[in-house]
N, C-alpha and C. Protein backbone atom coordinates (compact mmCIF):
# COMPACT_ATOMS: atom_id res chain seq x y z
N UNK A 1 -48.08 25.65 5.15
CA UNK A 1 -48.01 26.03 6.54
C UNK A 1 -46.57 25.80 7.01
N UNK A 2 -46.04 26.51 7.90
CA UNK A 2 -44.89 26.71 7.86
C UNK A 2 -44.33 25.66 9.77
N UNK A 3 -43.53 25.32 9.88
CA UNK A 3 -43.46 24.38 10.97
C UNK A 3 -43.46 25.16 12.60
N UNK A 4 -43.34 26.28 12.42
CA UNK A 4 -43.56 26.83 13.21
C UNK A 4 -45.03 26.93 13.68
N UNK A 5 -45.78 27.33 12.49
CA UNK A 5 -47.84 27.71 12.46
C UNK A 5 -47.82 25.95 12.71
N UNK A 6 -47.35 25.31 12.07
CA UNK A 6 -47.81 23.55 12.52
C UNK A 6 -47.48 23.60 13.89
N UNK A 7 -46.36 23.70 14.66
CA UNK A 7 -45.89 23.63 15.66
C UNK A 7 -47.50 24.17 16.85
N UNK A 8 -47.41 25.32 16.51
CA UNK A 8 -48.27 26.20 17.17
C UNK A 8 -49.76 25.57 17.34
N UNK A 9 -50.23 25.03 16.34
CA UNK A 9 -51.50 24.48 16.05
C UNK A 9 -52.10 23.12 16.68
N UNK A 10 -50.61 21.99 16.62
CA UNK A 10 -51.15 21.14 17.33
C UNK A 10 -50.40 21.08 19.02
N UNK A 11 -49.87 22.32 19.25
CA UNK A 11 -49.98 22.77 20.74
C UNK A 11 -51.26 23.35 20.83
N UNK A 12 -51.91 24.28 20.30
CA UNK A 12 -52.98 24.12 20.82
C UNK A 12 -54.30 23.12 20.74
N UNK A 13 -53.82 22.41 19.84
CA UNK A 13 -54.94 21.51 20.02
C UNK A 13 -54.65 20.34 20.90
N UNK A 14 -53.47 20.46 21.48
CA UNK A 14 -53.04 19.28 22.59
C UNK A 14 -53.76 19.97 24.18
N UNK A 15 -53.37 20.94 23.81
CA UNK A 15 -54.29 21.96 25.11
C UNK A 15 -55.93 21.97 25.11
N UNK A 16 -56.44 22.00 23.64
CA UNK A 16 -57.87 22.23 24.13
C UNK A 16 -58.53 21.08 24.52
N UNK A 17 -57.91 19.79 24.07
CA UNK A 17 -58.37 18.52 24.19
C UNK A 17 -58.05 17.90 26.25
N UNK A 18 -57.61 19.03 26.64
CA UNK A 18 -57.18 18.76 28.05
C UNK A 18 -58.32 19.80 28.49
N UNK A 19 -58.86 19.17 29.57
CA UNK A 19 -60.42 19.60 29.78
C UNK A 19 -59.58 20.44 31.55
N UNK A 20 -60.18 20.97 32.28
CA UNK A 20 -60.16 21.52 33.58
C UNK A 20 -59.54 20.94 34.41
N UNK A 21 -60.32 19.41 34.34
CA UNK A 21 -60.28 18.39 35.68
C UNK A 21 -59.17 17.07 35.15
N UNK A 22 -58.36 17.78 33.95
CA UNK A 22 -57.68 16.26 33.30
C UNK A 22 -56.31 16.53 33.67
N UNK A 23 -56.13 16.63 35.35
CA UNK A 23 -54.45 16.70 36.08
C UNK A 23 -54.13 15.26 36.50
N UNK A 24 -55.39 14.32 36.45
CA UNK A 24 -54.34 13.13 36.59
C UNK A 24 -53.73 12.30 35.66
N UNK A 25 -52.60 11.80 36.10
CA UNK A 25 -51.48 11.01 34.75
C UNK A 25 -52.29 9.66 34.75
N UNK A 26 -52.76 9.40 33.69
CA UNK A 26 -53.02 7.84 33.66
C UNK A 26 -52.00 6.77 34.02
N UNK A 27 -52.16 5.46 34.68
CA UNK A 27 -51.10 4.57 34.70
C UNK A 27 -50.58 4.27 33.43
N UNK A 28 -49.31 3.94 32.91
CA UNK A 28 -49.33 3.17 31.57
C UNK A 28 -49.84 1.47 31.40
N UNK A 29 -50.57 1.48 30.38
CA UNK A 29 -51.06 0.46 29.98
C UNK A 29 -50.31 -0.96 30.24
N UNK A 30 -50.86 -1.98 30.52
CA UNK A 30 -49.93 -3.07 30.51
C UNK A 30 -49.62 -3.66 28.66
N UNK A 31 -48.54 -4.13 28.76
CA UNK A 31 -47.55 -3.95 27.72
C UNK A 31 -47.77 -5.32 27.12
N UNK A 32 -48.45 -6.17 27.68
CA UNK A 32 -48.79 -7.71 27.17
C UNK A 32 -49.05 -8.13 25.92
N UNK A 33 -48.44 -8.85 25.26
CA UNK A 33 -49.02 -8.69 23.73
C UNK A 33 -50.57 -9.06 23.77
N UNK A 34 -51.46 -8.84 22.80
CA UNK A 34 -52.67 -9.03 22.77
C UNK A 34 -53.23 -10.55 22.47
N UNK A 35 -52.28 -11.05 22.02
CA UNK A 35 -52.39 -12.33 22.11
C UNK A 35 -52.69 -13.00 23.16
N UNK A 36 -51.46 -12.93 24.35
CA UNK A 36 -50.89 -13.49 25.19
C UNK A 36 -52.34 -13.41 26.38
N UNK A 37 -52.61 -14.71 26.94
CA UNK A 37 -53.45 -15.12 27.63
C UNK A 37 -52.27 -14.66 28.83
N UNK A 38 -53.11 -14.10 30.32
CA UNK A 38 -52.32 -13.57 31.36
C UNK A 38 -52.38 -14.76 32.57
N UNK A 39 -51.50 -14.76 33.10
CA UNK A 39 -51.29 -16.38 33.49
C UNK A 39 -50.37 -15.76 35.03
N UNK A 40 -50.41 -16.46 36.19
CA UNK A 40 -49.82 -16.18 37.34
C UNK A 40 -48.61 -16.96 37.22
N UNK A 41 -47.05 -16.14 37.46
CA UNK A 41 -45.78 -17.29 37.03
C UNK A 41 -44.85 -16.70 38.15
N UNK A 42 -44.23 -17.02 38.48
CA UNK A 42 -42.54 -16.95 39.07
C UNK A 42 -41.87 -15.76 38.52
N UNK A 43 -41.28 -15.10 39.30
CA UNK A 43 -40.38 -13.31 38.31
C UNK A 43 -39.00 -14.30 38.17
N UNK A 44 -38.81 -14.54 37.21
CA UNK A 44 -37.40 -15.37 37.23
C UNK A 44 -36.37 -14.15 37.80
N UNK A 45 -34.94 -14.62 38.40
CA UNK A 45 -34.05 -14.01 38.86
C UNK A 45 -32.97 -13.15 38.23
N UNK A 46 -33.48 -12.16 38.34
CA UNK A 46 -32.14 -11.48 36.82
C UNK A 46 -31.57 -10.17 37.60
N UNK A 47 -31.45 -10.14 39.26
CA UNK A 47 -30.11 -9.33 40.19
C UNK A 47 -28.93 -9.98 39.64
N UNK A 48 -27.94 -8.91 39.22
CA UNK A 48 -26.63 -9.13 38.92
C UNK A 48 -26.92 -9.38 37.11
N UNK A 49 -27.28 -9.02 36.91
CA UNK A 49 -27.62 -9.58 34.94
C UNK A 49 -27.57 -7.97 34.62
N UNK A 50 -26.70 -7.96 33.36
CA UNK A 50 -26.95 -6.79 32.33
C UNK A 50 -28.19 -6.35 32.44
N UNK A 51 -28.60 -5.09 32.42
CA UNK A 51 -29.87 -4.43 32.35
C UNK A 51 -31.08 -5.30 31.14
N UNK A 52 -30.07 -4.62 30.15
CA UNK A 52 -30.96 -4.95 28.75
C UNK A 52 -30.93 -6.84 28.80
N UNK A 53 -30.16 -7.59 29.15
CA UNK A 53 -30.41 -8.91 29.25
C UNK A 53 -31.00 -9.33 30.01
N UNK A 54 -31.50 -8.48 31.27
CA UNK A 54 -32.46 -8.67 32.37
C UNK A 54 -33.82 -8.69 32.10
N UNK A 55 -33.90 -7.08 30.88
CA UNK A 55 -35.34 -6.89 30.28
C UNK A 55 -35.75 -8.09 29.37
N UNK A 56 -34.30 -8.65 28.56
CA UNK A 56 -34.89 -10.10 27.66
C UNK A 56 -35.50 -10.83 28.56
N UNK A 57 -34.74 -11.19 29.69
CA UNK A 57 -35.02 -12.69 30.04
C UNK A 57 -36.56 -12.31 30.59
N UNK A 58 -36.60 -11.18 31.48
CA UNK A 58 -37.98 -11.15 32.00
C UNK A 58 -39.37 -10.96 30.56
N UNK A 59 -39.12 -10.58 29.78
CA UNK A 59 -39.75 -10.60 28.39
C UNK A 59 -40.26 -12.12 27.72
N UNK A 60 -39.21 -13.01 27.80
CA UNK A 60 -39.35 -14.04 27.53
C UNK A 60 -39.70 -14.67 28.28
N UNK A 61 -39.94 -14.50 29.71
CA UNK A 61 -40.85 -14.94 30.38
C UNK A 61 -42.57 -14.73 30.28
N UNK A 62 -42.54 -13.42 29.99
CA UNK A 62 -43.90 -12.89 29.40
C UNK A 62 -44.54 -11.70 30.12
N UNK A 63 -43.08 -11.28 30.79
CA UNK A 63 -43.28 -10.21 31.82
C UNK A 63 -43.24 -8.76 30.82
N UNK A 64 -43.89 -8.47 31.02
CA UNK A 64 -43.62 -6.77 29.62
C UNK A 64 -43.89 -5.46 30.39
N UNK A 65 -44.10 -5.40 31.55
CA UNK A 65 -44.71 -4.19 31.93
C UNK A 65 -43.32 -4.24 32.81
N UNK A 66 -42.18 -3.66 32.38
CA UNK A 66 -41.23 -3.08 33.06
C UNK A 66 -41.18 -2.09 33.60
N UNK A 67 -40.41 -1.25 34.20
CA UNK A 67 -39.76 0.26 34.96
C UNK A 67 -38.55 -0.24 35.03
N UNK A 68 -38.05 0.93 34.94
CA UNK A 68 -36.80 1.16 35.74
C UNK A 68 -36.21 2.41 36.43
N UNK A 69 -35.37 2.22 37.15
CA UNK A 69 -34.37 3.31 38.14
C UNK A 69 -33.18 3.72 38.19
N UNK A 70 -32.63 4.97 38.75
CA UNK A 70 -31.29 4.57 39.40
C UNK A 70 -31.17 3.87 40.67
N UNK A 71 -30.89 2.79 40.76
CA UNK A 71 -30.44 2.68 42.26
C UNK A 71 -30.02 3.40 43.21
N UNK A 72 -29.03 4.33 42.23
CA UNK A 72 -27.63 4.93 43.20
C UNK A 72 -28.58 6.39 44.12
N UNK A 73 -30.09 6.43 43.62
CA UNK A 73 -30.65 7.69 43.82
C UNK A 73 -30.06 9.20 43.34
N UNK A 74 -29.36 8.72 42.13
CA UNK A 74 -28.91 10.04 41.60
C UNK A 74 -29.75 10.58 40.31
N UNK A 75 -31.30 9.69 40.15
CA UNK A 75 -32.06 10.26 39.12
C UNK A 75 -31.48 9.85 37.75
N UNK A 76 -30.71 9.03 37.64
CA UNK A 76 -29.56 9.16 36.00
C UNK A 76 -31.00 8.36 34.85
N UNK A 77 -30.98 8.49 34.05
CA UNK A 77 -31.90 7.89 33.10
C UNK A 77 -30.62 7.11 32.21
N UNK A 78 -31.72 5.28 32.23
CA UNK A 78 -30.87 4.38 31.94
C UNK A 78 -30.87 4.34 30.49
N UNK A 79 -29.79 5.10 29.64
CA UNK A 79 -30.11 5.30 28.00
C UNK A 79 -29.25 4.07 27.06
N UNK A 80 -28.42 3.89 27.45
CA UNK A 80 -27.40 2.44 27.02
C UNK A 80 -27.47 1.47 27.99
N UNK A 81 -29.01 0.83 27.84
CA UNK A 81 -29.18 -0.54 28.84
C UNK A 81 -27.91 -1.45 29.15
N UNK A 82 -27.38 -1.62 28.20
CA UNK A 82 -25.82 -2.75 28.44
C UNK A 82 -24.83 -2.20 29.25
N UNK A 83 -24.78 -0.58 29.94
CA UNK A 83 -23.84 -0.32 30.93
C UNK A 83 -24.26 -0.30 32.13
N UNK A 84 -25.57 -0.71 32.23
CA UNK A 84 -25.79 -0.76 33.57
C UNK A 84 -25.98 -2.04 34.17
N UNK A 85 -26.02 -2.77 35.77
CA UNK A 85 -26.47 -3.89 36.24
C UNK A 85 -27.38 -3.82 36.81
N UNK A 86 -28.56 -4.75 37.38
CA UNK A 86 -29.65 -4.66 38.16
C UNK A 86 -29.19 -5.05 39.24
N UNK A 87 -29.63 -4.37 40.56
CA UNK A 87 -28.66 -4.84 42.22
C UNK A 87 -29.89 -5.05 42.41
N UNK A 88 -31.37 -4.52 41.94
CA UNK A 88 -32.57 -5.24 43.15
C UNK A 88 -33.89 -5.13 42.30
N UNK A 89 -34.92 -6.55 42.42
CA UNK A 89 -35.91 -6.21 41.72
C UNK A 89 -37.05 -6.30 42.61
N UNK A 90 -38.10 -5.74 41.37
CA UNK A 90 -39.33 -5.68 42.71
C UNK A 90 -40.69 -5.88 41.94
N UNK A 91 -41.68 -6.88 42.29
CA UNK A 91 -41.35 -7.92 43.11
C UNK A 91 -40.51 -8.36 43.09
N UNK A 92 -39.69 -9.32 44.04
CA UNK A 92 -38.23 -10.24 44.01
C UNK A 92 -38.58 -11.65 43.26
N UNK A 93 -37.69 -11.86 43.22
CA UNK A 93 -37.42 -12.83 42.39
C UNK A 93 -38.14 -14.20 42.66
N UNK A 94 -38.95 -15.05 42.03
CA UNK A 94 -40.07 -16.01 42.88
C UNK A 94 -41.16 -16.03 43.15
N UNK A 95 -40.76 -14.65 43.63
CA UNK A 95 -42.72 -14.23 43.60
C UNK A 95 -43.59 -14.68 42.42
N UNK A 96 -44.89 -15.15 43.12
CA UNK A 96 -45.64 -15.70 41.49
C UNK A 96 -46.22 -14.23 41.93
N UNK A 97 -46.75 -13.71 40.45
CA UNK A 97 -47.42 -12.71 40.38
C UNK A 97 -47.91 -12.49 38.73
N UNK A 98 -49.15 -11.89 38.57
CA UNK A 98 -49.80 -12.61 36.80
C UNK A 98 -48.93 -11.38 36.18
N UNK A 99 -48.68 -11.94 34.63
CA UNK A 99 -48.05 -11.45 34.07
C UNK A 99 -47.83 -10.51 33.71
N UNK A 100 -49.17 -9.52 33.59
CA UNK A 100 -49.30 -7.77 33.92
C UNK A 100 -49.21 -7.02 34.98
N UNK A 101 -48.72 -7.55 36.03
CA UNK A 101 -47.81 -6.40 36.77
C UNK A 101 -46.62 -5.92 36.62
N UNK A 102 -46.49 -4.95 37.25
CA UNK A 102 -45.44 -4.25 37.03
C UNK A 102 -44.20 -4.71 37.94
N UNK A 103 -42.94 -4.44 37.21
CA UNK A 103 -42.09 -5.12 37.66
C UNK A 103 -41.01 -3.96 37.57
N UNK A 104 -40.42 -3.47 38.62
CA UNK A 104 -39.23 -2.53 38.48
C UNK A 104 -38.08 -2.94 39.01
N UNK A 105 -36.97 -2.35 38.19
CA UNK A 105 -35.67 -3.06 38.07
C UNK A 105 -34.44 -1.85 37.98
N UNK A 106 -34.03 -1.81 39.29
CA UNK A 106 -33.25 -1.11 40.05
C UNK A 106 -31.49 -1.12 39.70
N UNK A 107 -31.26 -0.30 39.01
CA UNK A 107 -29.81 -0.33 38.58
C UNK A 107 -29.45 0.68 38.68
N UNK A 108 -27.44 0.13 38.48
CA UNK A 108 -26.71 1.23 38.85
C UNK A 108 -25.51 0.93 37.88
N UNK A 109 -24.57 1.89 36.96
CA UNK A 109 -23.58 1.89 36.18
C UNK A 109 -22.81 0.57 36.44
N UNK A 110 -22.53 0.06 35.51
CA UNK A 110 -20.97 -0.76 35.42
C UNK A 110 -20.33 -0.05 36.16
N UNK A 111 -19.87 1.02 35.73
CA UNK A 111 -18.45 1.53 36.84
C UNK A 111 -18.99 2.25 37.93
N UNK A 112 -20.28 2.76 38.76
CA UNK A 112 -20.59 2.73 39.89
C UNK A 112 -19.90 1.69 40.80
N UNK A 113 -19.21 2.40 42.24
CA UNK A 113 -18.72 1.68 43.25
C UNK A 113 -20.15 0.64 43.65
């Protein structure tokens, strides 16, 4: 079969498996390891921290269900975590909140004014 007829085949079978009424996006799953018992904690503070060192520290906290943004509202998708900084998180920083919520983390370029 040639990658094109493959191509073709499991497009349609990505289509037939989508029923009439299946337009809503599921949330994504929380990201918790399966291990990990879910526990109410503090969002430690990581405004002004490297992106990708922001995602460690909140990780190693046991936070896993990230997002992220542009701040600047210019839509940019954050592809080299280490050039960007976080200016605002949400929840803020302190908040106890259990470990599967979601936590989004608002950045904007190193060289953004």
């Amino acid at each position: 079969m040639t990658t094109r007829a493959l191509t073709a085949v499991l497009v349609l079978f990505a289509v037939a498996a989508c029923g009439p009424n299946d337009t809503k996006i599921p949330e994504p799953p929380t990201l918790a390891p399966p291990s990990a018992s879910v526990r109410s904690l503090p969002i430690p503070n990581v405004v002004g921290m490297d992106h990708q060192d922001a995602q460690d520290t909140l990780q190693k906290a046991g936070f896993y269900y990230l997002t992220e943004e542009d701040a600047t509202g210019k839509g940019r998708q954050l592809i080299i975590d280490h050039n960007w900084v976080v200016v605002e998180q949400v929840p803020p920083a302190g908040k106890v909140v259990p470990q599967s919520d979601k936590i989004l983390l608002r950045s904007k370029k190193k060289t953004d004014p």
